[in-house]
PDB file of N, CA and C in Angstrom:
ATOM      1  N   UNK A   1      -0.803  -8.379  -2.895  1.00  0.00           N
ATOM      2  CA  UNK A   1      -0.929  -9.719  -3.402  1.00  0.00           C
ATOM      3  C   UNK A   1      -0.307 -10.690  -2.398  1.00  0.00           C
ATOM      4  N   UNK A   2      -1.238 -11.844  -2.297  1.00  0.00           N
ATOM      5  CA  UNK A   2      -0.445 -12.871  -1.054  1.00  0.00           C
ATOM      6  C   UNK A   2       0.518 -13.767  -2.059  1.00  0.00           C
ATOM      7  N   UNK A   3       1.684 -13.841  -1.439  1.00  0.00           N
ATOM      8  CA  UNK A   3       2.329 -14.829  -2.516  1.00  0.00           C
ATOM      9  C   UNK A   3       2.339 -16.711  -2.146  1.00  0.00           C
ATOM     10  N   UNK A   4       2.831 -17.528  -2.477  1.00  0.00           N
ATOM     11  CA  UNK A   4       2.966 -18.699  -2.314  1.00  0.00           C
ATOM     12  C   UNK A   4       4.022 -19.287  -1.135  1.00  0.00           C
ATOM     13  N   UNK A   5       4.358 -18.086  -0.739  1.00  0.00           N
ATOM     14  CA  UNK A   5       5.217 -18.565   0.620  1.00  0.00           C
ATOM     15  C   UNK A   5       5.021 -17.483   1.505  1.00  0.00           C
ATOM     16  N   UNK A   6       3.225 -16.971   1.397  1.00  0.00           N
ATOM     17  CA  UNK A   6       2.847 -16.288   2.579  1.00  0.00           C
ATOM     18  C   UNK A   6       3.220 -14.795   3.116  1.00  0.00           C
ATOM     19  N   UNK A   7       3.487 -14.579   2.193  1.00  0.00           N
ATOM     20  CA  UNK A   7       4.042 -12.610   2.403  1.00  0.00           C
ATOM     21  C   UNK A   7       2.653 -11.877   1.785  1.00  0.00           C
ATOM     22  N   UNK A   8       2.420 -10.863   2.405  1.00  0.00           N
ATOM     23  CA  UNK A   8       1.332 -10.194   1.801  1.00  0.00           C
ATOM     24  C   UNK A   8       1.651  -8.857   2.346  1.00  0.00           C
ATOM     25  N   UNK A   9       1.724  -7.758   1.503  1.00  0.00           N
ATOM     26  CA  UNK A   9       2.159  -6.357   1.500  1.00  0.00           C
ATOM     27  C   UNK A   9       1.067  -5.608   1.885  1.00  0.00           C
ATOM     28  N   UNK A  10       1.075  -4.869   2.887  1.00  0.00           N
ATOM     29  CA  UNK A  10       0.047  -3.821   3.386  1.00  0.00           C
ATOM     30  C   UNK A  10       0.071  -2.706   2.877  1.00  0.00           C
ATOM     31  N   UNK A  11      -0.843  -1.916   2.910  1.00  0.00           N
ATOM     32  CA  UNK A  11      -0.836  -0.148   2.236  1.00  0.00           C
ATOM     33  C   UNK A  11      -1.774   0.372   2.578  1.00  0.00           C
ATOM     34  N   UNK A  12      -1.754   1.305   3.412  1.00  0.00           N
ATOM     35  CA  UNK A  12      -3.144   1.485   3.815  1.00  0.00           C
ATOM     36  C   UNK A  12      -2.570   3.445   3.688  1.00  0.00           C
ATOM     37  N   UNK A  13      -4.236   4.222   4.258  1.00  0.00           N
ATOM     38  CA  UNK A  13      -4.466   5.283   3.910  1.00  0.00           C
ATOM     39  C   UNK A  13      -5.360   5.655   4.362  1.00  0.00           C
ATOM     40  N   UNK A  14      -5.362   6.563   5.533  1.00  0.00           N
ATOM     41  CA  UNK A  14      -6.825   7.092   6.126  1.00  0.00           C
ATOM     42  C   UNK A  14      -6.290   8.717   6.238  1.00  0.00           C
ATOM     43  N   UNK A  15      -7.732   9.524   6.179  1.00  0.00           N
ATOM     44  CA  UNK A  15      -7.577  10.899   5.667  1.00  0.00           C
ATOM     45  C   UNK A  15      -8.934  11.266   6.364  1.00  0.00           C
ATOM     46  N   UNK A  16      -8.699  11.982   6.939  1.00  0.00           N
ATOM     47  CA  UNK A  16      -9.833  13.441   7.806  1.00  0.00           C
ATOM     48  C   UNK A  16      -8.990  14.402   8.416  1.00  0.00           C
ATOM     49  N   UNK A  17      -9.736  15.412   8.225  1.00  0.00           N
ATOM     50  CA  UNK A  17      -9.187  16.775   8.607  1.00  0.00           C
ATOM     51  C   UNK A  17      -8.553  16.713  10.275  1.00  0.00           C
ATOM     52  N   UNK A  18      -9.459  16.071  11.076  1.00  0.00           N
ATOM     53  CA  UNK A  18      -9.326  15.999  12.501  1.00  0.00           C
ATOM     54  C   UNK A  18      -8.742  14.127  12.896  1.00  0.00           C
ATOM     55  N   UNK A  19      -7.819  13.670  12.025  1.00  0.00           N
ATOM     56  CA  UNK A  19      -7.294  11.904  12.066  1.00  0.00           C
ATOM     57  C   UNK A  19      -7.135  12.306  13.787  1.00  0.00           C
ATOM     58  N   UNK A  20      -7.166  11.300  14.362  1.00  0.00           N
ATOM     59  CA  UNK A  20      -6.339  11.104  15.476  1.00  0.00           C
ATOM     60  C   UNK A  20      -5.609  10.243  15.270  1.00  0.00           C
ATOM     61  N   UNK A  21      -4.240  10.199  15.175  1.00  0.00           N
ATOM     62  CA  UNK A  21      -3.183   9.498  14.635  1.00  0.00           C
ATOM     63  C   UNK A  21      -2.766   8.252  15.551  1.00  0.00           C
ATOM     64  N   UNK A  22      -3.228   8.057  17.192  1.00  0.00           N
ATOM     65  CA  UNK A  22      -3.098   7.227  17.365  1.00  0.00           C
ATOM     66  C   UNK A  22      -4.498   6.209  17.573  1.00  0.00           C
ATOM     67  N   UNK A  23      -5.447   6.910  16.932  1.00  0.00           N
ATOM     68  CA  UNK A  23      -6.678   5.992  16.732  1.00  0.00           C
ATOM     69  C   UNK A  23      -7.017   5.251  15.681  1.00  0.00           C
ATOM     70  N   UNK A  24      -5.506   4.504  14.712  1.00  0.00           N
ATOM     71  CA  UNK A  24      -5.703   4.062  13.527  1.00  0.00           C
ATOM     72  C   UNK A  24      -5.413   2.224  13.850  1.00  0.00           C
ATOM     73  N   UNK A  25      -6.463   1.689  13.395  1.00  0.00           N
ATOM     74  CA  UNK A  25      -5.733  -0.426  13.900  1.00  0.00           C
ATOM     75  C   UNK A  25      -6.348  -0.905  12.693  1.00  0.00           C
ATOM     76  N   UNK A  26      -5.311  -1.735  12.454  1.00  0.00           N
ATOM     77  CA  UNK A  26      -5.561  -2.488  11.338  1.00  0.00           C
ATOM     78  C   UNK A  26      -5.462  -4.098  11.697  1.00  0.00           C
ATOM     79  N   UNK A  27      -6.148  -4.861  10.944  1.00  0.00           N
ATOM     80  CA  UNK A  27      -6.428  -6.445  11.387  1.00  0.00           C
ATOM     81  C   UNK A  27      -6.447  -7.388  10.416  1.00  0.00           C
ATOM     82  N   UNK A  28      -6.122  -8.641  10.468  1.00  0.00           N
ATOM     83  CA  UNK A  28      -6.416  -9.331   8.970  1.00  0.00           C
ATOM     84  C   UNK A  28      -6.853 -10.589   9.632  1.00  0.00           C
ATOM     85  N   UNK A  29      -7.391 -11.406   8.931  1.00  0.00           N
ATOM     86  CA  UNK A  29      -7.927 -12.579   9.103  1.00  0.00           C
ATOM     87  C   UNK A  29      -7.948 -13.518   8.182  1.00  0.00           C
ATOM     88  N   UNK A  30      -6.312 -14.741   8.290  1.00  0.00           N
ATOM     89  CA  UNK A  30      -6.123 -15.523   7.361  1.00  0.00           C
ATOM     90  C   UNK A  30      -7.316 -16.580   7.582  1.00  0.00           C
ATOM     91  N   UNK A  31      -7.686 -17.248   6.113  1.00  0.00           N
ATOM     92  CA  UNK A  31      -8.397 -18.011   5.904  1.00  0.00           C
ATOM     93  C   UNK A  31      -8.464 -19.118   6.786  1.00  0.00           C
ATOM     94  N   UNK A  32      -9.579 -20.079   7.403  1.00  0.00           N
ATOM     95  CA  UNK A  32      -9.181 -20.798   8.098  1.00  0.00           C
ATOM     96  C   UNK A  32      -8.983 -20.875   9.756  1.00  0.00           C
ATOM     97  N   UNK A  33      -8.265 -19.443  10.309  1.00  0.00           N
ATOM     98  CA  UNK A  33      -8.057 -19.171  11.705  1.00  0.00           C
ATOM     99  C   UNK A  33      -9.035 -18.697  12.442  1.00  0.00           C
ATOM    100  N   UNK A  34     -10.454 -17.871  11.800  1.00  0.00           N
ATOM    101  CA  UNK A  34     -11.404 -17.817  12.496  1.00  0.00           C
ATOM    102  C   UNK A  34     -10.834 -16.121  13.544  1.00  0.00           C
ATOM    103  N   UNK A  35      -9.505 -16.061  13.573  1.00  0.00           N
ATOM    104  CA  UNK A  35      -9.540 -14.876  14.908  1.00  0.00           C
ATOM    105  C   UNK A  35      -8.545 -14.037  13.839  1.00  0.00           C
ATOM    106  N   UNK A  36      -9.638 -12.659  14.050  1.00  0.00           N
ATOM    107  CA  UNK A  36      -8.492 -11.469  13.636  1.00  0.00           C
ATOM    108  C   UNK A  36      -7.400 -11.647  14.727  1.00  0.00           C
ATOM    109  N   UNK A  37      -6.158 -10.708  14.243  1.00  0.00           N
ATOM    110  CA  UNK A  37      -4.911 -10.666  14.476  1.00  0.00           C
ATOM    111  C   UNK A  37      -4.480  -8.933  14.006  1.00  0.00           C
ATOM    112  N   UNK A  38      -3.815  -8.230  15.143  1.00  0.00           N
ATOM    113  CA  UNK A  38      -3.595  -6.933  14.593  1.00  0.00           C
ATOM    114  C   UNK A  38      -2.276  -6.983  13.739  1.00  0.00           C
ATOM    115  N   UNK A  39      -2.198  -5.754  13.588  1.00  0.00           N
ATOM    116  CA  UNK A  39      -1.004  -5.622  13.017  1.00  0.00           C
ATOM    117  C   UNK A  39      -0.895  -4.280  13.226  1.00  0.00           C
ATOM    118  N   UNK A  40       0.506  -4.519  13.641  1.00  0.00           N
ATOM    119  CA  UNK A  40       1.405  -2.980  14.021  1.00  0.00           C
ATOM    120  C   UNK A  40       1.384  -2.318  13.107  1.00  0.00           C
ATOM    121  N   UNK A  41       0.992  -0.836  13.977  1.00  0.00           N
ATOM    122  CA  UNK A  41       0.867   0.368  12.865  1.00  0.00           C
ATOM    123  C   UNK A  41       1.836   1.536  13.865  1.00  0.00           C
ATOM    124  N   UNK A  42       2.973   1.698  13.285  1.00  0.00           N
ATOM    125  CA  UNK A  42       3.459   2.639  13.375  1.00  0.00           C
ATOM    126  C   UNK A  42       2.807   4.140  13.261  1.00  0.00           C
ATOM    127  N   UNK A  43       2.515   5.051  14.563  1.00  0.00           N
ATOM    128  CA  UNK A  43       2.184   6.350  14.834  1.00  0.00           C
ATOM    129  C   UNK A  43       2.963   7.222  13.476  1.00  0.00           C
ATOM    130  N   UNK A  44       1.847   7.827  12.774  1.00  0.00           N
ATOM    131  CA  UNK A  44       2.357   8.305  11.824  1.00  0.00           C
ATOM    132  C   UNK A  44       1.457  10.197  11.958  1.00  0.00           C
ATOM    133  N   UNK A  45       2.203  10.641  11.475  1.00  0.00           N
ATOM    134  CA  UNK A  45       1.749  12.380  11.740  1.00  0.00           C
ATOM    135  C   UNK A  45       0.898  12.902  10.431  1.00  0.00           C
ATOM    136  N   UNK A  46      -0.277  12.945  10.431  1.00  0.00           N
ATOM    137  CA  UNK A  46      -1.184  13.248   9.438  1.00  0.00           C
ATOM    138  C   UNK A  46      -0.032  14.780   8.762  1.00  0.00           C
ATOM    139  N   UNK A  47      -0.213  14.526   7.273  1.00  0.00           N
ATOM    140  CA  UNK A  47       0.018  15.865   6.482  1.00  0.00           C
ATOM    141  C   UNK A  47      -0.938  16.486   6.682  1.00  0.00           C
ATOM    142  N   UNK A  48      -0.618  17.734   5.696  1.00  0.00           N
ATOM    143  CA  UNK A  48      -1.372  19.124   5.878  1.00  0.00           C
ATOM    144  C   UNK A  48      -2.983  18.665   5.675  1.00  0.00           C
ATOM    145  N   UNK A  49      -2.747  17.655   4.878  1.00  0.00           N
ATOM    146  CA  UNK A  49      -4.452  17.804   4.577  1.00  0.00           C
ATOM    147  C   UNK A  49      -5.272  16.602   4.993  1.00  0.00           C
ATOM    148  N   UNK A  50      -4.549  15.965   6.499  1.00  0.00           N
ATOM    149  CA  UNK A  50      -5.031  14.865   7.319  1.00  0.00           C
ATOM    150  C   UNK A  50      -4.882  13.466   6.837  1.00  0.00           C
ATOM    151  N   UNK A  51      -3.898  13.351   5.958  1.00  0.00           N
ATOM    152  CA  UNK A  51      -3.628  11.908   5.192  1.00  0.00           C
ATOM    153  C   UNK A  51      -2.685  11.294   6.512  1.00  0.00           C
ATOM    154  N   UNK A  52      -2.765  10.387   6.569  1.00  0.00           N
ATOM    155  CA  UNK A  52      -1.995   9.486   7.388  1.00  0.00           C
ATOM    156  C   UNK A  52      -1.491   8.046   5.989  1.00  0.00           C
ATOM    157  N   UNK A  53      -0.896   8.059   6.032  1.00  0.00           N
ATOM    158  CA  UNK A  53      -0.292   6.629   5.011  1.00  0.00           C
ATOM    159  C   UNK A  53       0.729   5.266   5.547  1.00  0.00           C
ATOM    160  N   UNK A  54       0.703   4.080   5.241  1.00  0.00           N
ATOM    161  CA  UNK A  54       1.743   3.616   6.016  1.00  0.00           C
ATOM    162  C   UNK A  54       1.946   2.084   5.118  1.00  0.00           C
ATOM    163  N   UNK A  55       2.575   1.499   5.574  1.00  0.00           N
ATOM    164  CA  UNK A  55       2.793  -0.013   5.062  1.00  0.00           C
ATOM    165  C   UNK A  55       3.354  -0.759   5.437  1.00  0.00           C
ATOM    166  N   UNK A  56       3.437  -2.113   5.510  1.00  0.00           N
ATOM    167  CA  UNK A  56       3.867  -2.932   6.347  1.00  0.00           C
ATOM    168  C   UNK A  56       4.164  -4.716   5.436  1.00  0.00           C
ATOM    169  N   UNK A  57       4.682  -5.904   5.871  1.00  0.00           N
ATOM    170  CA  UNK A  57       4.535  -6.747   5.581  1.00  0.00           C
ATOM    171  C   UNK A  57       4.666  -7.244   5.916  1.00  0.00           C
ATOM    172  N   UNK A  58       3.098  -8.898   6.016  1.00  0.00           N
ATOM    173  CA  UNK A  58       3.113  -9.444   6.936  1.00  0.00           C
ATOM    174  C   UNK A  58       3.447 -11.128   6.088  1.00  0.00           C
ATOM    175  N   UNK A  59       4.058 -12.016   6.899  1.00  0.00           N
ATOM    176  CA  UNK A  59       4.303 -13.137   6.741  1.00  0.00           C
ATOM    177  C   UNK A  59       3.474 -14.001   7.034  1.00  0.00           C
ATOM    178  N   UNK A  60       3.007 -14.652   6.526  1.00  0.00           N
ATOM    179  CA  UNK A  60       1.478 -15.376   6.852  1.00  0.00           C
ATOM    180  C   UNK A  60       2.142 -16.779   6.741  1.00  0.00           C
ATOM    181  N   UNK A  61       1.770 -18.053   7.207  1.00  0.00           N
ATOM    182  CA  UNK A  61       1.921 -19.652   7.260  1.00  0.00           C
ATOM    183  C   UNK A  61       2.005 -19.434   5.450  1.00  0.00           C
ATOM    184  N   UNK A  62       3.128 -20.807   5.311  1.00  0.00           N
ATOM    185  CA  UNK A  62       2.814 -20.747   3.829  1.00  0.00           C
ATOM    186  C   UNK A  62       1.835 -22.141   3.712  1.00  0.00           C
ATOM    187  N   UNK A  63       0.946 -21.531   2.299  1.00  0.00           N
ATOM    188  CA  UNK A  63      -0.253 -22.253   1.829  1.00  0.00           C
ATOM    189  C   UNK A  63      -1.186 -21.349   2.201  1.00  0.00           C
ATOM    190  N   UNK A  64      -1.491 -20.220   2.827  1.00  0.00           N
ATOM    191  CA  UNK A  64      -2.708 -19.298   3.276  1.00  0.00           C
ATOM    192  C   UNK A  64      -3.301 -19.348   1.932  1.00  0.00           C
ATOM    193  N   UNK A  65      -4.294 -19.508   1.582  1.00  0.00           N
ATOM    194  CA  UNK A  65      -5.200 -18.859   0.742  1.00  0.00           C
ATOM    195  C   UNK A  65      -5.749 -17.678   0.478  1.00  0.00           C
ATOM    196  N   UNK A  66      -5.846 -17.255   1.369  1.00  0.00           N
ATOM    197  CA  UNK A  66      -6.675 -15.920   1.516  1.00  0.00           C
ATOM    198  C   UNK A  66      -6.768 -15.035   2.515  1.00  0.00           C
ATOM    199  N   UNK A  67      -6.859 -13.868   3.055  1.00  0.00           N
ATOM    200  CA  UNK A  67      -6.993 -13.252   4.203  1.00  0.00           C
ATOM    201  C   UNK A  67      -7.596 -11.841   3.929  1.00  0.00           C
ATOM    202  N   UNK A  68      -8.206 -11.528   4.482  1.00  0.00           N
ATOM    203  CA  UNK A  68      -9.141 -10.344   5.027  1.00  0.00           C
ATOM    204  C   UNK A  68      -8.378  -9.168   5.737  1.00  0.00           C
ATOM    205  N   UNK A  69      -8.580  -8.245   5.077  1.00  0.00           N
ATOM    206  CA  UNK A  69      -7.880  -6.991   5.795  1.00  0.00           C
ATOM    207  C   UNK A  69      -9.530  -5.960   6.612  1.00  0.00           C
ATOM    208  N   UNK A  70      -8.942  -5.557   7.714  1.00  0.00           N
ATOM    209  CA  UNK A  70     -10.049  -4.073   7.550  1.00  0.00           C
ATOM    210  C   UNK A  70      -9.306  -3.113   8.965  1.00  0.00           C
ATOM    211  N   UNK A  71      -9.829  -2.120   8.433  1.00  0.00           N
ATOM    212  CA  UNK A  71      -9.177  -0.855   9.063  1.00  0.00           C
ATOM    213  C   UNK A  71     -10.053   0.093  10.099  1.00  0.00           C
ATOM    214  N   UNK A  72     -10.108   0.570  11.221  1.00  0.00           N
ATOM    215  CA  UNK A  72     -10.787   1.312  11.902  1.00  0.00           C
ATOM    216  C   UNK A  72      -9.642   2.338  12.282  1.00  0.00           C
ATOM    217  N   UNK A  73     -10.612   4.264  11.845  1.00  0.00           N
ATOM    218  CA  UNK A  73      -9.693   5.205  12.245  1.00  0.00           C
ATOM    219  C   UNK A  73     -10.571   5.827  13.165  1.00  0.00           C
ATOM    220  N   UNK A  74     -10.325   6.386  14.327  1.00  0.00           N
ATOM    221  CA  UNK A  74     -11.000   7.490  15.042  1.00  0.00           C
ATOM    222  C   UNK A  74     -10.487   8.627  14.747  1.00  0.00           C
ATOM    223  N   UNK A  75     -11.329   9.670  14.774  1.00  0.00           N
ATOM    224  CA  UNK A  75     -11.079  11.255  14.566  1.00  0.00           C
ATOM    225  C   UNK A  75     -10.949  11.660  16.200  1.00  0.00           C
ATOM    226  N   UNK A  76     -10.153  13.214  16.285  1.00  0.00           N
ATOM    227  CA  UNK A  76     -10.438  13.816  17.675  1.00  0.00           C
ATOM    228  C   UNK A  76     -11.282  13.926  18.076  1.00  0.00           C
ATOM    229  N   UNK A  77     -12.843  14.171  17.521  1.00  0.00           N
ATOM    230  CA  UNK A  77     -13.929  14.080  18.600  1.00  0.00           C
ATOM    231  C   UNK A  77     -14.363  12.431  18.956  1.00  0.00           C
ATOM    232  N   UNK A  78     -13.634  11.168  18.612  1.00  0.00           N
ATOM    233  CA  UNK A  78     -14.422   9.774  19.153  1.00  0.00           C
ATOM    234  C   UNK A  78     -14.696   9.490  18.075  1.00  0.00           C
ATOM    235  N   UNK A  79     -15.627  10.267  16.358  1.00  0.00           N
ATOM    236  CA  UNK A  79     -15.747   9.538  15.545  1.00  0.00           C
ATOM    237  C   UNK A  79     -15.469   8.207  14.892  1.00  0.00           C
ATOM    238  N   UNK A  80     -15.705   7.161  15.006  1.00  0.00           N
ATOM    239  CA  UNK A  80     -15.269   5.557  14.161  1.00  0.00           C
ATOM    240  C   UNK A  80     -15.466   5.358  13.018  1.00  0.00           C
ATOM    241  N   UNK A  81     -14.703   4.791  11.948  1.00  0.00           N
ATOM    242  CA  UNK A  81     -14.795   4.377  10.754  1.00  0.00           C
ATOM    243  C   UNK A  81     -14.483   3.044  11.085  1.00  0.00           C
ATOM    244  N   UNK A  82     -14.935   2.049   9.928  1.00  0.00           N
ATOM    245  CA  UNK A  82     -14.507   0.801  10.137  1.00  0.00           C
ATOM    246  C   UNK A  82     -14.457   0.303   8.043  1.00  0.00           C
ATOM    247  N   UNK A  83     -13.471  -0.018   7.584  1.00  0.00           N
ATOM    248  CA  UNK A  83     -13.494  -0.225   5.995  1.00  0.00           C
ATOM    249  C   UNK A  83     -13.025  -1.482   5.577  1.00  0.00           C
ATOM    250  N   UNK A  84     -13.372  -2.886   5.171  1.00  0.00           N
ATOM    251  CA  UNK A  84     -12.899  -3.990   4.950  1.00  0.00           C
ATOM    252  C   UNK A  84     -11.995  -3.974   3.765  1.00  0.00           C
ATOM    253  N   UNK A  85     -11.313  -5.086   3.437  1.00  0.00           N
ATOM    254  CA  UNK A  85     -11.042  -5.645   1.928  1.00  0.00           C
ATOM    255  C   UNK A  85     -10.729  -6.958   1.867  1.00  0.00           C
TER     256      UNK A  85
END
């Protein structure tokens, strides 16, 4: 949830058998700015059954309205995902 003085809590979650753990970027795009912006993702070590999990929080201008998250993971062979919200 974005709050009224611009904090918005990340949570994210990508899962394949073969993650490549440092092929995970995440991006958001506050309302208004027109340019994604990454956001640091701490290298995290897939569990047994390829979950990678993580979270973060980002401080956004206060008054943002709205912002756009989306996530791209690569697997060890090059595979791409790409998942909005």
């Amino acid at each position: 949830m974005l709050t009224t003085d611009g904090t918005l809590d990340v949570y994210w979650q990508a899962a394949d058998e073969l993650l490549d753990p440092n092929g995970i970027k995440i991006e958001y795009l506050a309302d208004g700015t027109g340019e994604w912006q990454s956001i640091e993702v701490p290298r995290a070590r897939p569990d047994d059954a390829g979950v990678v999990r993580g979270q973060t929080q980002l401080n956004l201008p206060a008054g943002t309205s709205g912002v756009r998250l989306r996530g791209e993971v690569y697997d060890r062979a090059g595979n791409r995902s790409v998942r909005g919200a």
